[in-house]
C-alpha atoms as a PDB file:
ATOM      1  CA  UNK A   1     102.209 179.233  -9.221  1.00  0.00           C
ATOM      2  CA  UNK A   2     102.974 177.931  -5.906  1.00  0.00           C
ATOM      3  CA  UNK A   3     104.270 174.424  -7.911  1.00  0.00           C
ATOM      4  CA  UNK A   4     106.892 176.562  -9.730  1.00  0.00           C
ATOM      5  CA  UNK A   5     108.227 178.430  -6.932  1.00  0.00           C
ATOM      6  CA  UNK A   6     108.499 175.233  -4.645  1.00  0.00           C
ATOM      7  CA  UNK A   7     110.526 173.272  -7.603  1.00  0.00           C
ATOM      8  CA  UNK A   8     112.669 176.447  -7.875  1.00  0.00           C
ATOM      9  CA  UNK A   9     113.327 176.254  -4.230  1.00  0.00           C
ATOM     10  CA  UNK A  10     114.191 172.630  -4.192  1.00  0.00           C
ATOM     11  CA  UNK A  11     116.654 173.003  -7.047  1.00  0.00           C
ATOM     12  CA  UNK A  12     118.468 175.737  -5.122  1.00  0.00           C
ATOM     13  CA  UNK A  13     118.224 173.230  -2.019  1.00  0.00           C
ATOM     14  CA  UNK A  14     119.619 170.292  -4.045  1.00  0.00           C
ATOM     15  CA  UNK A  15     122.047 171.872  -5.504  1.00  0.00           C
ATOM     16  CA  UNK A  16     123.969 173.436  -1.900  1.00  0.00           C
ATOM     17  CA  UNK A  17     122.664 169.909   0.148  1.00  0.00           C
ATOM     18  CA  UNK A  18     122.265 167.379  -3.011  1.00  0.00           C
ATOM     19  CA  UNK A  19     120.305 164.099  -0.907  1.00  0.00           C
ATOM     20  CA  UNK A  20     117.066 164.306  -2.025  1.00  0.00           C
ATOM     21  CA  UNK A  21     115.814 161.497   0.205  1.00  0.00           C
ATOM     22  CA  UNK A  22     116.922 163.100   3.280  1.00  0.00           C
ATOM     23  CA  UNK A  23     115.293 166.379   2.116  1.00  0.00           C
ATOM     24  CA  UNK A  24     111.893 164.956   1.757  1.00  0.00           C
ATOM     25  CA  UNK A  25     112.203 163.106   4.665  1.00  0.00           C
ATOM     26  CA  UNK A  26     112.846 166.299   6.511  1.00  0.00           C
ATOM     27  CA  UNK A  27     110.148 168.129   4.320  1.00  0.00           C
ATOM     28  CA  UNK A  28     107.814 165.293   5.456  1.00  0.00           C
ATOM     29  CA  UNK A  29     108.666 165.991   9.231  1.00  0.00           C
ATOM     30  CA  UNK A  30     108.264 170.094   9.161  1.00  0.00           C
ATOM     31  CA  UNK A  31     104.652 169.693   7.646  1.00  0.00           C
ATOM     32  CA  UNK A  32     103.822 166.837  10.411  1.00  0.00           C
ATOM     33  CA  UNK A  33     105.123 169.299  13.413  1.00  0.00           C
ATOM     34  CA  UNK A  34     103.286 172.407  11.472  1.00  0.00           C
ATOM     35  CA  UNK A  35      99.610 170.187  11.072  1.00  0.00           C
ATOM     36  CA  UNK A  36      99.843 169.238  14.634  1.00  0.00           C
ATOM     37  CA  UNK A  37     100.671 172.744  15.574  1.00  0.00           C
ATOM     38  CA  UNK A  38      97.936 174.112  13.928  1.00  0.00           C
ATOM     39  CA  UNK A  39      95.567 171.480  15.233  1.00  0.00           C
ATOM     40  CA  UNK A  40      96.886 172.412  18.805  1.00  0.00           C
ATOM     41  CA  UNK A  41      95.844 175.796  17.889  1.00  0.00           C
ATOM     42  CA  UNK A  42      92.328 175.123  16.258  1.00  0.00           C
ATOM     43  CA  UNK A  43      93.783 176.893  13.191  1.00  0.00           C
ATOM     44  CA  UNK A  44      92.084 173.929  11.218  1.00  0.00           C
ATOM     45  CA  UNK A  45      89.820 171.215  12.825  1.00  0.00           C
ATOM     46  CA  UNK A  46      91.108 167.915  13.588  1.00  0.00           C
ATOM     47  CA  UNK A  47      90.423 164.905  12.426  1.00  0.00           C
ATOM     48  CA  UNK A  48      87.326 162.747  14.050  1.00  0.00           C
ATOM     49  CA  UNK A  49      88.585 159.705  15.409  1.00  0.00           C
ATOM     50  CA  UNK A  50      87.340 157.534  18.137  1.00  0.00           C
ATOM     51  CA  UNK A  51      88.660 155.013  20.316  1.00  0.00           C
ATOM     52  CA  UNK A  52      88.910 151.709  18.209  1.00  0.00           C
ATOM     53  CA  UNK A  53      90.876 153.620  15.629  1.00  0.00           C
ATOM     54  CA  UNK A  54      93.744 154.342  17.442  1.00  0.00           C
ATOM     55  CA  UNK A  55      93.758 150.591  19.377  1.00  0.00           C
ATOM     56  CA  UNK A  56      94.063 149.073  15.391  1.00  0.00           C
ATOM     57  CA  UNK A  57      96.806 151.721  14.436  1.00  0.00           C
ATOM     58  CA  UNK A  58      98.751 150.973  18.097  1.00  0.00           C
ATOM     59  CA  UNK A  59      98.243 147.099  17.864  1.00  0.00           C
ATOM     60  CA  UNK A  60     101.754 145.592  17.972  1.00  0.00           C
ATOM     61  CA  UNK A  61     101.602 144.226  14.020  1.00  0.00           C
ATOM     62  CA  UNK A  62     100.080 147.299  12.729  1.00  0.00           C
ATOM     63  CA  UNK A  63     102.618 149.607  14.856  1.00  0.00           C
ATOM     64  CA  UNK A  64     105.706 147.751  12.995  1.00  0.00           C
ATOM     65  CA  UNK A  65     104.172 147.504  10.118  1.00  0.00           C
ATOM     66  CA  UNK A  66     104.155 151.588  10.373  1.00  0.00           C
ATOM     67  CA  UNK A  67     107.400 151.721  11.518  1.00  0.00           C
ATOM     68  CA  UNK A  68     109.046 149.588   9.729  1.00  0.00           C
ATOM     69  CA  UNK A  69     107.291 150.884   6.039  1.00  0.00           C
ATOM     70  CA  UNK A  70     107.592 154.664   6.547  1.00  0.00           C
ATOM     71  CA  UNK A  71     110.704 154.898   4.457  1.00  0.00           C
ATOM     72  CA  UNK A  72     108.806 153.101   1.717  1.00  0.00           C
ATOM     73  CA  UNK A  73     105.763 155.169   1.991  1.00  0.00           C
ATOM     74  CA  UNK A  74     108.137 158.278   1.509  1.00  0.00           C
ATOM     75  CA  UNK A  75     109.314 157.315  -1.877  1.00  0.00           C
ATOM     76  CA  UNK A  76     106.130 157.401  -3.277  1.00  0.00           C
ATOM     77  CA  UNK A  77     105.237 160.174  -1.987  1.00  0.00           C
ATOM     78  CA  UNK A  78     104.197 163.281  -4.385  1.00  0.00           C
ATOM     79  CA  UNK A  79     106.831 165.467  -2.723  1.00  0.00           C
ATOM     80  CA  UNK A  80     109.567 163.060  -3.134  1.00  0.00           C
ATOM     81  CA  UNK A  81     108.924 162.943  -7.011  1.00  0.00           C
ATOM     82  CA  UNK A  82     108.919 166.653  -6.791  1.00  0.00           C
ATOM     83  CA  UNK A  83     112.403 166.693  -5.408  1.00  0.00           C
ATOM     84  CA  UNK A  84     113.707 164.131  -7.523  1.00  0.00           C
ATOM     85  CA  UNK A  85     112.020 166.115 -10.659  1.00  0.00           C
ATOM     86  CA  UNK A  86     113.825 169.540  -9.494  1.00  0.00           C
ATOM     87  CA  UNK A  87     117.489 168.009  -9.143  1.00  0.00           C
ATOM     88  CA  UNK A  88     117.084 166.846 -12.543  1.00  0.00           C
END
């Protein structure tokens, strides 16, 4: 149910603001601020982590290689083929 009403709401969205790109980017960036806001809030737990994980994500080569892919990682993500699907 949820699936149908969030393709009906992208299809109004496309049709008044038609990038879809920039709309899941966007999309992407509202559910980041909203997990980390409910992780500030102990809504839901956290992930564990420990130490040497963040040094290997941080590491100069694996920081760019973030960086620099994040666009790519968008386009495959499920919500971008949901966005493309509902401008259709």
């Amino acid at each position: 149910m949820l699936n149908v009403v969030f393709n009906i709401y992208n299809k109004k969205v496309l049709n008044v603001f038609p990038y879809p790109w920039l709309t899941s980017m966007i999309s992407l960036d509202n559910d980041s601020l909203i997990m980390l806001v409910f992780w500030a809030a102990r809504v839901t737990e956290p992930p564990k982590t420990d130490l040497g994980f963040w040094k290997s994500l941080t590491s100069a080569p694996r920081f760019g290689q973030l960086v620099g892919r994040r666009p790519s990682q968008i386009l495959v993500l499920n919500l971008f083929g949901k966005t493309i699907l509902s401008s259709d």
